[in-house]
C-alpha atoms as a PDB file:
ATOM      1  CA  UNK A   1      -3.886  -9.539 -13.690  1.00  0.00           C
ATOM      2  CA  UNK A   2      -1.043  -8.396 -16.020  1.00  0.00           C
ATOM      3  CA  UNK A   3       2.526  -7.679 -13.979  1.00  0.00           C
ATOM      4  CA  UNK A   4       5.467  -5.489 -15.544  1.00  0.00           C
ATOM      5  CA  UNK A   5       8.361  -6.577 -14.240  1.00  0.00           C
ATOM      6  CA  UNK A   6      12.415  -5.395 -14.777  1.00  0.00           C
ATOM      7  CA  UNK A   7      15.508  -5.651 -12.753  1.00  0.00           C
ATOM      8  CA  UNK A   8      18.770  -4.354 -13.277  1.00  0.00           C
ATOM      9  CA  UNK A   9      22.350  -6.223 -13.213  1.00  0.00           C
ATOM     10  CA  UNK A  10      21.930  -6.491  -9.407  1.00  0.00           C
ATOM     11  CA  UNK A  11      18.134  -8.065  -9.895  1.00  0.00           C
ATOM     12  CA  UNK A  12      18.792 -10.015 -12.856  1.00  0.00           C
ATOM     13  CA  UNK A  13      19.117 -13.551 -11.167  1.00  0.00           C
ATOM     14  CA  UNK A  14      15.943 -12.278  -8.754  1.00  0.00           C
ATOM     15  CA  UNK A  15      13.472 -11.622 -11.872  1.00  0.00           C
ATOM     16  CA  UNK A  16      13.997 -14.839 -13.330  1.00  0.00           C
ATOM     17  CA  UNK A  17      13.222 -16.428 -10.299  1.00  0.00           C
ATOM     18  CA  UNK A  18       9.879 -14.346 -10.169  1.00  0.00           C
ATOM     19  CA  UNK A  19       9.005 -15.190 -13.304  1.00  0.00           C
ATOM     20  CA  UNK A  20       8.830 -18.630 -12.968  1.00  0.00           C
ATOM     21  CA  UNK A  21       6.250 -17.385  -9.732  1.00  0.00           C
ATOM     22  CA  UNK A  22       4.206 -15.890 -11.959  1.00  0.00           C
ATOM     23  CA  UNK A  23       3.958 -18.676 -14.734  1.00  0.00           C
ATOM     24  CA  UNK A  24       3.160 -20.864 -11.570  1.00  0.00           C
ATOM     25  CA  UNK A  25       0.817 -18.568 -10.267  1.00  0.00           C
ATOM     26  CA  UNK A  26      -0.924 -18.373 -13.594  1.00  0.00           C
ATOM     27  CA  UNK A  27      -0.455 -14.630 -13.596  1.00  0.00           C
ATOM     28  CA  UNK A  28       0.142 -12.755 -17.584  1.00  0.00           C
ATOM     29  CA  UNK A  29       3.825 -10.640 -17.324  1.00  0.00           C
ATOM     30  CA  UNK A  30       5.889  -8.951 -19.605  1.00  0.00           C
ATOM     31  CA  UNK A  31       9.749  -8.259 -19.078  1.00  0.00           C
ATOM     32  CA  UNK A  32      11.444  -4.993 -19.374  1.00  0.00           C
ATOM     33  CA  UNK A  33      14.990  -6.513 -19.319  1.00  0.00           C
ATOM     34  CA  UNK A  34      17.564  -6.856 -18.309  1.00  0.00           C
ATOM     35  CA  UNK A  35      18.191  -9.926 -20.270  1.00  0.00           C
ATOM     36  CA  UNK A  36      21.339 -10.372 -19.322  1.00  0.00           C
ATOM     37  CA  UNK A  37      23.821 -10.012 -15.654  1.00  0.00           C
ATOM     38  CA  UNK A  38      25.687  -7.046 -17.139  1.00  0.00           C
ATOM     39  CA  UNK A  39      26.063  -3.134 -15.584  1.00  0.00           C
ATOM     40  CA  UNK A  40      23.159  -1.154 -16.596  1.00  0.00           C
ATOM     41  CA  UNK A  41      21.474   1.683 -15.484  1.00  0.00           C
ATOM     42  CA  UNK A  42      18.179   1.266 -13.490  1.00  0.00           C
ATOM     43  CA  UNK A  43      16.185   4.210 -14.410  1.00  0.00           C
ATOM     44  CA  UNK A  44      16.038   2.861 -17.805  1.00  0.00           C
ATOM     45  CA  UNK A  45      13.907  -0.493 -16.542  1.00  0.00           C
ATOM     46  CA  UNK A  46      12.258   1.349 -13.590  1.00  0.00           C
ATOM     47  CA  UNK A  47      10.778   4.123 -15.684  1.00  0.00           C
ATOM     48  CA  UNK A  48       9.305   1.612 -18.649  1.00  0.00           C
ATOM     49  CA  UNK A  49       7.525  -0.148 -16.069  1.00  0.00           C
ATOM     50  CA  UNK A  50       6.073   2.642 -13.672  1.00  0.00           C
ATOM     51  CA  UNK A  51       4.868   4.308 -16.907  1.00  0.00           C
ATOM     52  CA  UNK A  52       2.815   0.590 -17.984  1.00  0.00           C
ATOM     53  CA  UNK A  53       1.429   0.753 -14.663  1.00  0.00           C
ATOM     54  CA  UNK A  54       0.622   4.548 -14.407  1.00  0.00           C
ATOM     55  CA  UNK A  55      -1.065   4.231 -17.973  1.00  0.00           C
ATOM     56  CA  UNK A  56      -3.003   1.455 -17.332  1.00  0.00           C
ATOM     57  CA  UNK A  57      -1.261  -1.140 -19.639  1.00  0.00           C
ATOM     58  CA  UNK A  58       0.045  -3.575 -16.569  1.00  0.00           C
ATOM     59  CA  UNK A  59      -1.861  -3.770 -13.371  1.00  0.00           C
ATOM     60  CA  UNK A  60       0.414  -4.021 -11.204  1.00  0.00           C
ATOM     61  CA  UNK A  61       4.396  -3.081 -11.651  1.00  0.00           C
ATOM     62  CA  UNK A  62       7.806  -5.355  -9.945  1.00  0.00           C
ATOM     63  CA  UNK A  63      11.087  -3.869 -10.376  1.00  0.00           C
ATOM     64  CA  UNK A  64      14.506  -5.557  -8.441  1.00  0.00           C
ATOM     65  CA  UNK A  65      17.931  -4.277  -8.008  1.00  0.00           C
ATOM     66  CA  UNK A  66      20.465  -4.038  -5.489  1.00  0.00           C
ATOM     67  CA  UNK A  67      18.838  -2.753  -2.684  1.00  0.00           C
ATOM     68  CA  UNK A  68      15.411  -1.496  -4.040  1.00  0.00           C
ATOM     69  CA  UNK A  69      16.261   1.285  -3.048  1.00  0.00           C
ATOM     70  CA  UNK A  70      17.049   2.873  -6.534  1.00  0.00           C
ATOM     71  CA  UNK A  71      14.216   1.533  -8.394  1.00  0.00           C
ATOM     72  CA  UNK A  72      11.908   2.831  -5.596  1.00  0.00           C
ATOM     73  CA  UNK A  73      12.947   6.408  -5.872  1.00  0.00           C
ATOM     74  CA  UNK A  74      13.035   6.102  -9.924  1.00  0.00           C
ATOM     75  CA  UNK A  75       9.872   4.517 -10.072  1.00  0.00           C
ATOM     76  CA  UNK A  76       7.728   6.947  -7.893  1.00  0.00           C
ATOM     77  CA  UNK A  77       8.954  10.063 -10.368  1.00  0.00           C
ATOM     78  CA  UNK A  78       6.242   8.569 -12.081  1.00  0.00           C
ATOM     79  CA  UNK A  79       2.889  10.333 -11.035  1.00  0.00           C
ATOM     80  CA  UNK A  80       0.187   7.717 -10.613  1.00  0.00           C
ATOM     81  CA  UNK A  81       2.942   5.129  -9.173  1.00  0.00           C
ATOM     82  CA  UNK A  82       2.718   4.069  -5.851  1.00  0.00           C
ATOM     83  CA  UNK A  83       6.262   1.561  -5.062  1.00  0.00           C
ATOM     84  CA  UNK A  84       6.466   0.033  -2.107  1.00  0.00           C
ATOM     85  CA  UNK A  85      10.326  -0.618  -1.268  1.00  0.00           C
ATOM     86  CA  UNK A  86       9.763  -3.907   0.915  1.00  0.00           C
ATOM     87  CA  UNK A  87      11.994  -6.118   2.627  1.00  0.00           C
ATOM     88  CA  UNK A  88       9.167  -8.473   4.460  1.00  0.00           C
ATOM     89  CA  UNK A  89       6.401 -10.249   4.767  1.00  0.00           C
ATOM     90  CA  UNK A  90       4.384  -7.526   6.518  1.00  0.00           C
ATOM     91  CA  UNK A  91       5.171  -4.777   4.930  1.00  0.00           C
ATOM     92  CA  UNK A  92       4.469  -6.706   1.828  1.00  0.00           C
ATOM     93  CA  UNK A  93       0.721  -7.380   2.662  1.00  0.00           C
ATOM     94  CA  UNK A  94       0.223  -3.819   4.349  1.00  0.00           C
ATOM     95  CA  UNK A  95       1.739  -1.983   1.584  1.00  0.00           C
ATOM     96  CA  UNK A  96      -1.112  -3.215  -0.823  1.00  0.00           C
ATOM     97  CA  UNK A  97      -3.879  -3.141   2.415  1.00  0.00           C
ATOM     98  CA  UNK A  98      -3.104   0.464   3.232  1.00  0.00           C
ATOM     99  CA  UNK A  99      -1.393   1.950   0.512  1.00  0.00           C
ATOM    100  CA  UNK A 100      -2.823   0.590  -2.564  1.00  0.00           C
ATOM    101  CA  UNK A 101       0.930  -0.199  -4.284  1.00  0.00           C
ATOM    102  CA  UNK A 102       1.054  -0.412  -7.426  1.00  0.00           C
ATOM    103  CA  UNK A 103       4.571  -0.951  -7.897  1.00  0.00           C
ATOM    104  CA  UNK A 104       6.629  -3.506  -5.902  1.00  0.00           C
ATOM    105  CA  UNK A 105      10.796  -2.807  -5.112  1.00  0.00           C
ATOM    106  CA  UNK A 106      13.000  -5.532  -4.078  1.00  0.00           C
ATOM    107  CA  UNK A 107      17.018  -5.362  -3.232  1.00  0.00           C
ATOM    108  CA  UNK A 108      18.544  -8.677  -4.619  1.00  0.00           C
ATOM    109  CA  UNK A 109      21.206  -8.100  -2.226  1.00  0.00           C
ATOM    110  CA  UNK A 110      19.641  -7.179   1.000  1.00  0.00           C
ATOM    111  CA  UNK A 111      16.873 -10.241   1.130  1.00  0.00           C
ATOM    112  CA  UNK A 112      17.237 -14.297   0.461  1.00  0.00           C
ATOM    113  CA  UNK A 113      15.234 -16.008  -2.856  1.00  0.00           C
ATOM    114  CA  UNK A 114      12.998 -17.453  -0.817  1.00  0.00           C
ATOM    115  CA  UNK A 115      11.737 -14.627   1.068  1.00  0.00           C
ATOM    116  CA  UNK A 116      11.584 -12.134  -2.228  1.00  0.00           C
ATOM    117  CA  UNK A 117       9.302 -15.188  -3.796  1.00  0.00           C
ATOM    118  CA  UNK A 118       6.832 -15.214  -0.704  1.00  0.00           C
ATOM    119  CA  UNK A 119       7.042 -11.078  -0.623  1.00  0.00           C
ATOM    120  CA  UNK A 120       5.987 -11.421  -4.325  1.00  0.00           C
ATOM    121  CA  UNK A 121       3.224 -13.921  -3.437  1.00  0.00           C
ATOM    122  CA  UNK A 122       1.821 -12.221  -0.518  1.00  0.00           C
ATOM    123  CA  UNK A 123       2.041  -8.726  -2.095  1.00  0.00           C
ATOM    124  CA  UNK A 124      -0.092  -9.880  -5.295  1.00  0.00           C
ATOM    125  CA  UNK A 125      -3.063 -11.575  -3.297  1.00  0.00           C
ATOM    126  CA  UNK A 126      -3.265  -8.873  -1.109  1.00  0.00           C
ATOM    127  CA  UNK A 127      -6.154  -6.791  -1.733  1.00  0.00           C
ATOM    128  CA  UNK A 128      -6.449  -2.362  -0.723  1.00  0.00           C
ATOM    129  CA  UNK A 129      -8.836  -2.325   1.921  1.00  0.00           C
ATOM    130  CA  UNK A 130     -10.469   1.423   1.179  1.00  0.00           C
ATOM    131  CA  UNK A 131     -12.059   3.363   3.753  1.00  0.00           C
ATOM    132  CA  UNK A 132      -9.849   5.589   5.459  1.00  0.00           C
ATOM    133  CA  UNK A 133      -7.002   4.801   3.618  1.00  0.00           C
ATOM    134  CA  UNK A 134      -8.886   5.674  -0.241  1.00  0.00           C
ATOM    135  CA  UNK A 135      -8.797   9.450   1.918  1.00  0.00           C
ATOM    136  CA  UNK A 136      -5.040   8.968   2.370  1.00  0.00           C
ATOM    137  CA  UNK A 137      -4.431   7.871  -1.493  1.00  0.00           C
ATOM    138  CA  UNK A 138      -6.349  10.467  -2.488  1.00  0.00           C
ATOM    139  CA  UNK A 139      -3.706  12.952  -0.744  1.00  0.00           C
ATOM    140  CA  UNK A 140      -0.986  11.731  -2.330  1.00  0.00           C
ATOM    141  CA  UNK A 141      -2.729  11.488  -5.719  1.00  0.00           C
ATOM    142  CA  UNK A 142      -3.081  15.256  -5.004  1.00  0.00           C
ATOM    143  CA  UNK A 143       0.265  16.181  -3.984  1.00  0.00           C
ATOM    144  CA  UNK A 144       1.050  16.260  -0.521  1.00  0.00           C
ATOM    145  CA  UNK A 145       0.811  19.478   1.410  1.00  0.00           C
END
């Protein structure tokens, strides 16, 4: 499994700590940026990453700010991109179950450490479950009606 991963100024501290999940959980990544704490804008590190994904270069995509809630919307401009904003365990583990996400959001602000590492965990060894919900992807794939 290869993992994009990019924050901006309000994930910074958050992305570090997932990489060091990652290189624990033996898992290839490459960082967008930010490299640094200061203000930047988080289109520019959501749309590098959603485009990996979407083109097949990075399996699967994380991208931490704030809330999540900007990378989320940036990131799913991206057609092939499916980012789950999540903010728990569950949602975590159902996101890649019944949606197939390809693209994980966090909000450094709005969650602890701890629970953004185990969201991380739990969302990567999740596995899309198919069946009825392959119909459902395919929708959105297709635009939705």
């Amino acid at each position: 499994m290869k993992v994009a991963i990019a924050a901006d100024h309000g994930g910074y501290e958050y992305k570090e700590a997932i990489k060091n999940l990652l290189e624990e959980m033996n898992i290839e990544y490459k960082d967008f940026g930010t490299h640094e704490g200061e203000s930047v804008d988080y289109p520019d590190y959501a749309r590098p990453v959603s485009e990996s994904v979407a083109d097949g270069s990075f399996d699967k995509g994380i991208l931490i700010c704030g809330t999540g809630i900007g990378m989320s919307i940036a990131s799913n401009k991206v057609k092939g991109v499916r980012c789950a904003l999540v903010h728990d365990v569950f949602t975590a583990e159902v996101t890649r179950q019944h949606n197939d996400s390809n693209v994980l959001a966090l909000g450094q602000r709005v969650i602890g450490e701890g629970l953004a590492l185990l969201i991380v965990k739990t969302w990567l060894t999740s596995e899309f479950e198919g069946g009825r919900h392959q119909r459902r992807i395919d929708k959105i794939e297709g635009g939705c009606s």
